[in-house]
Protein backbone atom coordinates (compact mmCIF):
# COMPACT_ATOMS: atom_id res chain seq x y z
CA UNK A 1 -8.37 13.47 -3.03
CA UNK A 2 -6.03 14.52 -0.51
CA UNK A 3 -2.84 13.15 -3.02
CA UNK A 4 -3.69 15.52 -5.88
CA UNK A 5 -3.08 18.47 -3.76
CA UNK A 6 0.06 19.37 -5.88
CA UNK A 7 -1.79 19.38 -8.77
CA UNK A 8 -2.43 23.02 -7.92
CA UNK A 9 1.36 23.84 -8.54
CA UNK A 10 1.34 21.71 -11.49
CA UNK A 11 -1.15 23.80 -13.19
CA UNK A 12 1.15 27.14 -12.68
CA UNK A 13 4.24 25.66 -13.74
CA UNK A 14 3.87 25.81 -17.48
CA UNK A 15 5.46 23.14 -20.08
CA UNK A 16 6.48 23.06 -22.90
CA UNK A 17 6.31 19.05 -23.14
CA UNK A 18 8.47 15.98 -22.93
CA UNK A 19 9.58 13.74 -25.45
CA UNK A 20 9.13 10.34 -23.73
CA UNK A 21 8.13 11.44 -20.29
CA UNK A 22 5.00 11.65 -19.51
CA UNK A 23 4.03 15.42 -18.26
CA UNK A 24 2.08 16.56 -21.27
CA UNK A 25 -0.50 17.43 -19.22
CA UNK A 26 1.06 20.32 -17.47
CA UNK A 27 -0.06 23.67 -18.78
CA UNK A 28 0.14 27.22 -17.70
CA UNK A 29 -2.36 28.92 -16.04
CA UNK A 30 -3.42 29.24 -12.16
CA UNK A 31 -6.18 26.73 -10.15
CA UNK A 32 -9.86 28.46 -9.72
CA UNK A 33 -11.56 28.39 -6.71
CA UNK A 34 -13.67 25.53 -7.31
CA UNK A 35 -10.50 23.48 -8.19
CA UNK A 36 -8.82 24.40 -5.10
CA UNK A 37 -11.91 23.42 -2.89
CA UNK A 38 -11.84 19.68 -4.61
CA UNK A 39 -8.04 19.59 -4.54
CA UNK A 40 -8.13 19.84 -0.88
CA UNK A 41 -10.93 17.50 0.03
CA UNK A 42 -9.86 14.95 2.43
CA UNK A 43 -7.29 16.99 3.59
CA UNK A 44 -7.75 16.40 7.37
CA UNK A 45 -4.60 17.60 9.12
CA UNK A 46 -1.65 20.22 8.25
CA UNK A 47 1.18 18.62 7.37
CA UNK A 48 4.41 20.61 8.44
CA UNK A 49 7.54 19.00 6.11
CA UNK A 50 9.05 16.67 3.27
CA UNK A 51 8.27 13.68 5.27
CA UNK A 52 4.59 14.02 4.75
CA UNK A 53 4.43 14.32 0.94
CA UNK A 54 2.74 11.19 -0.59
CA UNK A 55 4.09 9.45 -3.70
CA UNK A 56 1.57 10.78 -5.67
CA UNK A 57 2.66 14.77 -4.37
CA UNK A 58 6.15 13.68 -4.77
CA UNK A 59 5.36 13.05 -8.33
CA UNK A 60 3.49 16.24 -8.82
CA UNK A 61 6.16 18.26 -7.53
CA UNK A 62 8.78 16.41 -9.47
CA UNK A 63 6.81 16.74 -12.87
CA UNK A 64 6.42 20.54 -11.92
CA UNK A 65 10.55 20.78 -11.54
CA UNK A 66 10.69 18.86 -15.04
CA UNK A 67 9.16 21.73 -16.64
CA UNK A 68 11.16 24.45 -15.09
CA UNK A 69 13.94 22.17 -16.37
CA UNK A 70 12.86 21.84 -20.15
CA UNK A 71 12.74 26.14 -19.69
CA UNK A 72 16.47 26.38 -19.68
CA UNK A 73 17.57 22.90 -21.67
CA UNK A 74 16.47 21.93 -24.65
CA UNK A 75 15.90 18.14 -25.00
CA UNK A 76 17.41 15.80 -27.58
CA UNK A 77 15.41 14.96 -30.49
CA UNK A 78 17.11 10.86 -30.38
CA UNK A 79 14.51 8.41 -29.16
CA UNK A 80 16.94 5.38 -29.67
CA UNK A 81 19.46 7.15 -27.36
CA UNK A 82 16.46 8.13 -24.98
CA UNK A 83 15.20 4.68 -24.79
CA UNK A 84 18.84 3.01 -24.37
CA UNK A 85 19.20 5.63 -21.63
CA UNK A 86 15.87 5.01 -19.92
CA UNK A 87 16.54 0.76 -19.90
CA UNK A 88 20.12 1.53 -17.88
CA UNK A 89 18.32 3.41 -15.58
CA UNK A 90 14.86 0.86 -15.35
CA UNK A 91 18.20 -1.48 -14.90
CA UNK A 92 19.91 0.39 -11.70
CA UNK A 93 16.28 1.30 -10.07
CA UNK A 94 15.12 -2.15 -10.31
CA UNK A 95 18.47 -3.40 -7.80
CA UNK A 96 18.10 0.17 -5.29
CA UNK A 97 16.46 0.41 -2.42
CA UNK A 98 13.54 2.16 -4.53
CA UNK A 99 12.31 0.43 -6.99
CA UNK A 100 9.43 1.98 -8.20
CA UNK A 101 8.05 5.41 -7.82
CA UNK A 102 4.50 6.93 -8.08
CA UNK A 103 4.65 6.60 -11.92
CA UNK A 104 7.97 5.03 -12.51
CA UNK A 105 11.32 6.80 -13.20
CA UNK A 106 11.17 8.60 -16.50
CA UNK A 107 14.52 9.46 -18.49
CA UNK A 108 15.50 12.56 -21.18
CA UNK A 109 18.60 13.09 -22.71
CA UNK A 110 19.47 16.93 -23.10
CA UNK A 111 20.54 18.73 -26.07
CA UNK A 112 23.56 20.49 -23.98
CA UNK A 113 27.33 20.87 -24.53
CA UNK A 114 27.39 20.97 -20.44
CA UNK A 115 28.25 18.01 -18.39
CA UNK A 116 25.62 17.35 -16.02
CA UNK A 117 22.95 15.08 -15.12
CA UNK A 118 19.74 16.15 -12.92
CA UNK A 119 17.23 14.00 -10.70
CA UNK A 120 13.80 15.58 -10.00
CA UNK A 121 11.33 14.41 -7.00
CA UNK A 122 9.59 11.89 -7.59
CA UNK A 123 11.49 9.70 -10.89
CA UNK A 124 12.67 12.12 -13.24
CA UNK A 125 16.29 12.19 -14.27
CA UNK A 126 17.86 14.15 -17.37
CA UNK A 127 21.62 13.96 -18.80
CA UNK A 128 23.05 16.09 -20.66
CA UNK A 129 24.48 15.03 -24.35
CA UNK A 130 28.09 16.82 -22.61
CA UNK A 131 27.73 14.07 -20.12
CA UNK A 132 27.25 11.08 -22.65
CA UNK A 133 30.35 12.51 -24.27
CA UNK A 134 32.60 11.97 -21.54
CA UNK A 135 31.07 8.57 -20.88
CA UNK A 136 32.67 5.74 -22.19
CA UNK A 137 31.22 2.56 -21.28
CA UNK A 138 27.83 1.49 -20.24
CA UNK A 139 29.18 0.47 -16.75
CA UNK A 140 30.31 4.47 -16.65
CA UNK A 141 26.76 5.17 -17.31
CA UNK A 142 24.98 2.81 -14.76
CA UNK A 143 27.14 4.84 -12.27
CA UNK A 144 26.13 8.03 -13.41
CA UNK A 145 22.61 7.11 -13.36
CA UNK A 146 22.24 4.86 -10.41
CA UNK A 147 23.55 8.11 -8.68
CA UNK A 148 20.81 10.00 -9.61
CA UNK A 149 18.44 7.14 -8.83
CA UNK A 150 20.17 7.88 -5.40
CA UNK A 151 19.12 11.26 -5.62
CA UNK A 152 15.63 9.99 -5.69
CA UNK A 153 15.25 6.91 -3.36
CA UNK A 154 16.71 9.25 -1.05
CA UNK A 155 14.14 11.92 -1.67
CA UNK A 156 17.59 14.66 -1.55
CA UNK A 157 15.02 17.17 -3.77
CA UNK A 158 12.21 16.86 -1.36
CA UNK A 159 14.76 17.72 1.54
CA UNK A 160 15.66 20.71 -0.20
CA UNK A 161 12.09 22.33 0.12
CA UNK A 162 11.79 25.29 2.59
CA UNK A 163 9.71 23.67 5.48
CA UNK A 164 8.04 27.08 6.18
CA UNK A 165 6.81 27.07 2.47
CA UNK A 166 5.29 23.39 2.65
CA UNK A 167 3.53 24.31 6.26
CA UNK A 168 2.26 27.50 5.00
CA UNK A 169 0.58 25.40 1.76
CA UNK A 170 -0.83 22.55 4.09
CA UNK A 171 -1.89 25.51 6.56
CA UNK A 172 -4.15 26.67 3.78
CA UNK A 173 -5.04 22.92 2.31
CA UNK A 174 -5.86 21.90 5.85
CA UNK A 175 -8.55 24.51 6.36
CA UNK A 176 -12.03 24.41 5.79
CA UNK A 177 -11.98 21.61 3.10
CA UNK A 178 -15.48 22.77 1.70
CA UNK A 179 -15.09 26.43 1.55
CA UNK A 180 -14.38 28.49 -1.31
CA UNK A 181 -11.10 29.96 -1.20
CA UNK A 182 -10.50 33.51 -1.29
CA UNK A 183 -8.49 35.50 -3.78
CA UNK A 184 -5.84 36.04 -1.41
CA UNK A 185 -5.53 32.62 -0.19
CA UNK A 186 -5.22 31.40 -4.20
CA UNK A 187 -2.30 33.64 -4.12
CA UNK A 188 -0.69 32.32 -1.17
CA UNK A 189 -1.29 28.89 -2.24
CA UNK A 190 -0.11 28.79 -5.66
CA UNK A 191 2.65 30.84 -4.67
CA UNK A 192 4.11 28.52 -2.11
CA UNK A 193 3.71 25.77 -4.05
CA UNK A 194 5.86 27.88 -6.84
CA UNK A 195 8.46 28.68 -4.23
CA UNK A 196 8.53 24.92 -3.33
CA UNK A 197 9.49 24.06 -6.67
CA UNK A 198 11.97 26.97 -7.14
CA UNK A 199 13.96 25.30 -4.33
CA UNK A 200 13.91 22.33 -5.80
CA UNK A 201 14.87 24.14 -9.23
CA UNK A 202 17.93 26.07 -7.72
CA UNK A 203 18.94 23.00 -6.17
CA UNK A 204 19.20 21.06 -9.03
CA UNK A 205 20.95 23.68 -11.37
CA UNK A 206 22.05 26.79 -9.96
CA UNK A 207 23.55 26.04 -6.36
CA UNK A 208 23.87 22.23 -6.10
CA UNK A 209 23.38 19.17 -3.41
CA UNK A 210 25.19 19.79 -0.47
CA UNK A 211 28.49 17.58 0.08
CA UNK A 212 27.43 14.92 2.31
CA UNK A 213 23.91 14.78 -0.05
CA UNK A 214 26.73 14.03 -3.33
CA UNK A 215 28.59 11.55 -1.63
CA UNK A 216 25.37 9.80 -0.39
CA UNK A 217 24.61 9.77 -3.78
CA UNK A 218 27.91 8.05 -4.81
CA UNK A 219 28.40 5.45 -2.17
CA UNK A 220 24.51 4.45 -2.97
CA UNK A 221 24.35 4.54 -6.70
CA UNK A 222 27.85 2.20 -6.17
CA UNK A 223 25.39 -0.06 -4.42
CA UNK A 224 23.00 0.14 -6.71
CA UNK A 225 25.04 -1.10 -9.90
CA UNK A 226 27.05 -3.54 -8.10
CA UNK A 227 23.86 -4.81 -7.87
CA UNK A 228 22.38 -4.77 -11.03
CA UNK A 229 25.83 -6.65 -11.94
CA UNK A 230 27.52 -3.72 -13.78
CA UNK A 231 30.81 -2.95 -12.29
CA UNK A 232 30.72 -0.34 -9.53
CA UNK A 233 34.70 0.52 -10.11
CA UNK A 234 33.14 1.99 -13.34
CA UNK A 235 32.04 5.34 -11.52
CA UNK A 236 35.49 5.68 -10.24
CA UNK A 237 36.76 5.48 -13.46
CA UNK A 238 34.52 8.08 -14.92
CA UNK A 239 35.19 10.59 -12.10
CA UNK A 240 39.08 10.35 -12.68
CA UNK A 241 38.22 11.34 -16.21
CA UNK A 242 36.14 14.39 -15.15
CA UNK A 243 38.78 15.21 -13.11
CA UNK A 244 41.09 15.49 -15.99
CA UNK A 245 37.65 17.64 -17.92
CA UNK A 246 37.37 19.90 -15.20
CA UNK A 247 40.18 22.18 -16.14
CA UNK A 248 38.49 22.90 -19.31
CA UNK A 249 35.31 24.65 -17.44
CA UNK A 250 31.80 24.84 -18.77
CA UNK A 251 30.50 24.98 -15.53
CA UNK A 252 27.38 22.38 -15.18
CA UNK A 253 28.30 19.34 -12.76
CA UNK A 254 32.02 20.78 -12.56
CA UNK A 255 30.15 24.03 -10.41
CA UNK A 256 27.57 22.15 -8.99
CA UNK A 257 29.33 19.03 -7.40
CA UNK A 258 32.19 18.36 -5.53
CA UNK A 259 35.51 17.85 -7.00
CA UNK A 260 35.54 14.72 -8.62
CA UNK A 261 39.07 14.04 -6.78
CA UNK A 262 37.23 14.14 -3.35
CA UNK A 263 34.39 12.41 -4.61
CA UNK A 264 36.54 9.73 -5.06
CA UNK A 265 38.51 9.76 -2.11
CA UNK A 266 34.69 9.57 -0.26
CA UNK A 267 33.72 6.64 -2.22
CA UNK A 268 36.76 4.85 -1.38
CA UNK A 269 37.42 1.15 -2.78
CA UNK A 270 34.61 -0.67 -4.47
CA UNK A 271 34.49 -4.19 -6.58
CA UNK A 272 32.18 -5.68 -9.17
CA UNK A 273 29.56 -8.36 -7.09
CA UNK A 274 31.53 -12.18 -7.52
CA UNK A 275 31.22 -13.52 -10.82
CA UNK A 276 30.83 -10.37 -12.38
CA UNK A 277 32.10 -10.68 -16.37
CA UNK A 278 32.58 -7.84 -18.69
CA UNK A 279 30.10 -7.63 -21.67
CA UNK A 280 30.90 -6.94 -25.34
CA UNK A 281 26.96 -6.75 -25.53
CA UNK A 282 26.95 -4.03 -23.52
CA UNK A 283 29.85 -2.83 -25.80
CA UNK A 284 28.46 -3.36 -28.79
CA UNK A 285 24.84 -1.42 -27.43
CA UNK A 286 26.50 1.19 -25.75
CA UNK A 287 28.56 2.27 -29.16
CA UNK A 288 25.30 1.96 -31.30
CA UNK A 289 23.12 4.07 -28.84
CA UNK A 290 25.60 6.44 -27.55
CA UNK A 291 26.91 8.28 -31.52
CA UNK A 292 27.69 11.73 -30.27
């Protein structure tokens, strides 16, 4: 059972639910003692960092940062647009270096005026309805997602967890396996694991990726539509049009990433994979999904 460990955050996240992701079993409330004890059978060995999450915990953790997510953005009530969203992204995963995750990657569109996108441990992405406006193409938005895939196959949330929080979670997990827990050791548990997630959480929204994490991002999710066969000079594009946004403010991606000017001066040239043809199918999709 030692991969459900997370589920003990989970429980004290809270949720208000997800229109096509799947996390509508996350509900408010704290783990019991008994819960805690079966949680952490199996658990043989304290684990000290990031590097020793499972998928599984990845996914937990992730799911938990989805919730704390939905708390500050509402999401959009448009299940075509969702699903169009969610088959770009299925598109740009499928040609990354991770494919698959623990229980796939899961997409929501955001009712926000804000330009941003967000990528939670574990498969979870969301983009705002400010960000779809300023996209124009569906190349544009294979860039824009196949960057947050690279947020992901990179793990970049998991790195941004406080080790000392993880090791002081695993330090209690790792115990006694069969023992009841105490009421101060329920508190210290669930409230590293909250702390954990509130990293992840400020991250995302408040603070930001550091540089080097953003233009990781960039150079892979490049990659990663080149080789789904959209056009990787699309993502340059888009960024020289934020650049001409970003005067206008509104905080969102223009606060939490680097200037889109130096983004693309770190992604430097890229071309479309030989052979590559534009689409008016992907026109024609991307102007019925995308009516902002």
């Amino acid at each position: 059972m030692r991969r459900l460990l997370l589920l003990a955050f989970v429980a004290s996240a809270g949720c208000q639910g997800l229109q096509n992701l799947d996390v509508s079993a996350m509900t408010g409330g704290r783990m019991s003692n008994v819960n805690l004890t079966k949680v952490a059978k199996g658990v043989n060995q304290v684990r000290k960092g990031f590097s020793e999450i499972s998928e599984s915990e990845e996914y937990y953790i992730g799911r938990a940062v989805a919730a704390q997510v939905l708390t500050r953005y509402k999401p959009l009530n448009d299940p075509g647009l969702n699903a169009y969203a969610q088959k770009v992204t299925q598109a740009v995963a499928l040609a990354s270096d991770r494919p698959s995750t623990y229980k796939g990657y899961h997409v929501q569109v955001l009712d926000s005026a804000e330009v941003n996108a967000f990528a939670a441990p574990g498969g979870f992405i969301f983009v705002t309805k400010g960000m779809l406006e300023l996209v124009k193409s569906e190349d544009e938005l294979a860039g824009v997602l196949a960057h947050e895939v690279a947020h992901i196959a990179k793990k970049h949330g998991l790195k941004t967890i406080q080790t000392s929080r993880l090791t002081s979670a695993f330090t209690i997990l790792g115990s006694e396996a069969a023992k009841n827990y105490t009421p101060q050791q329920v508190s210290q548990l669930t409230t590293a694991f909250e702390g954990a997630v509130d990293d992840v959480v400020n991250k995302l929204v408040v603070n930001g990726y550091s540089r080097d994490k953003e233009y990781e991002a960039d150079k892979f999710g490049a990659q990663y539509a080149k080789a789904a066969n959209y056009d990787p000079g699309a993502l340059k594009i888009f960024l020289e049009r934020m650049e001409k946004a970003e005067g206008s403010g509104g905080g969102g991606m223009f606060k939490t990433h680097p200037s889109p000017e130096k983004r693309e001066s770190e992604l430097g040239a890229v071309s479309p994979a030989p052979g590559y043809k534009r689409s008016s199918e992907r026109g024609r999709r991307f102007s019925e999904a995308v009516q902002l």
